[in-house]
C-alpha atoms as a PDB file:
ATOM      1  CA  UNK A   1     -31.138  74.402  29.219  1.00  0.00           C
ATOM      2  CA  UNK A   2     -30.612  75.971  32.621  1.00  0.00           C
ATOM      3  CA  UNK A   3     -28.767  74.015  35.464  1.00  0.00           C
ATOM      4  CA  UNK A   4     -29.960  76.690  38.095  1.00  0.00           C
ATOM      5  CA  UNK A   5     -32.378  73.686  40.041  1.00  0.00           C
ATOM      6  CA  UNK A   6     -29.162  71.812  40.761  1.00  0.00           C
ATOM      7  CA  UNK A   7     -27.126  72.111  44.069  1.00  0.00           C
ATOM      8  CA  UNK A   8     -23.812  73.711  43.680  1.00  0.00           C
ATOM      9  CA  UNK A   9     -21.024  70.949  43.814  1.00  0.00           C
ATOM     10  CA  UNK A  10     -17.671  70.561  44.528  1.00  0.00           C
ATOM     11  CA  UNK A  11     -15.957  69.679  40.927  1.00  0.00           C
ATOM     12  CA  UNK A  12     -13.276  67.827  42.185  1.00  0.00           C
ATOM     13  CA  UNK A  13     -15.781  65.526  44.479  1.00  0.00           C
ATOM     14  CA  UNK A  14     -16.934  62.594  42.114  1.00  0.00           C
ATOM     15  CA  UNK A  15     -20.740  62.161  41.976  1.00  0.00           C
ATOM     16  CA  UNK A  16     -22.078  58.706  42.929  1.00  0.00           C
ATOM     17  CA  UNK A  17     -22.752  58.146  39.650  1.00  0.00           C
ATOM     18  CA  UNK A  18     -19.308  59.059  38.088  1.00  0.00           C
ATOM     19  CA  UNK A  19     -17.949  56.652  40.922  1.00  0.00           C
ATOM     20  CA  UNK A  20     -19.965  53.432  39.596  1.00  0.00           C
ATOM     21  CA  UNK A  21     -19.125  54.272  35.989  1.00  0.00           C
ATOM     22  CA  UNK A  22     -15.318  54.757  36.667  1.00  0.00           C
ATOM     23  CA  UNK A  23     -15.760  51.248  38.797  1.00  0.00           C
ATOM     24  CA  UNK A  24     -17.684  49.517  35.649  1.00  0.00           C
ATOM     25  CA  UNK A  25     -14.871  50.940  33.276  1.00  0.00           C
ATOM     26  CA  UNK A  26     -12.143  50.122  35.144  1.00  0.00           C
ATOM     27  CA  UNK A  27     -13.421  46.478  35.837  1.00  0.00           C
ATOM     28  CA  UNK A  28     -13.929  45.894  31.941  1.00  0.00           C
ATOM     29  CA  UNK A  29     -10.589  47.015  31.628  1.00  0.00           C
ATOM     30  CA  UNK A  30      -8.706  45.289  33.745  1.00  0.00           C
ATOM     31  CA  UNK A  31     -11.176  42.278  32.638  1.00  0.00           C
ATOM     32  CA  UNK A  32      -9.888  42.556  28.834  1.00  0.00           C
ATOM     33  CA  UNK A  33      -5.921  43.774  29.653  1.00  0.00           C
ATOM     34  CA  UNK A  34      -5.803  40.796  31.884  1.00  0.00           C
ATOM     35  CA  UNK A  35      -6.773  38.297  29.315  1.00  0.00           C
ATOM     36  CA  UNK A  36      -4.917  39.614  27.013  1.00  0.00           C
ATOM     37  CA  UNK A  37      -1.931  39.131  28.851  1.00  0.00           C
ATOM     38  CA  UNK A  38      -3.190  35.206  29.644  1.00  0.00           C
ATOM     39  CA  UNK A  39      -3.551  35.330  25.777  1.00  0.00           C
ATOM     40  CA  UNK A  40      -0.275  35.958  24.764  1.00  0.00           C
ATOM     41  CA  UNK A  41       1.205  34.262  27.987  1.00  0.00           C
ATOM     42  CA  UNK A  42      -0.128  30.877  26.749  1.00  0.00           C
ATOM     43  CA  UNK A  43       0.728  30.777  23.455  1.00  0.00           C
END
């Protein structure tokens, strides 16, 4: 398991990838903190 056919990159630039998975977790998130504020707000 050799990573020696992949480009050298810049570890603190976020892949493409990482960016749409960081978007998708952050969305679900937000998704469930902000109901559960609603939640608790209307009760």
């Amino acid at each position: 398991m050799s990573d020696e056919n992949k480009p050298e990159r810049d570890p603190r630039k976020p892949t493409p990838t990482q960016i749409v998975i960081w978007v998708v977790v952050g969305g679900v998130g937000l998704y469930f903190l902000g109901s559960g504020l609603l939640g608790i707000l209307s009760h």
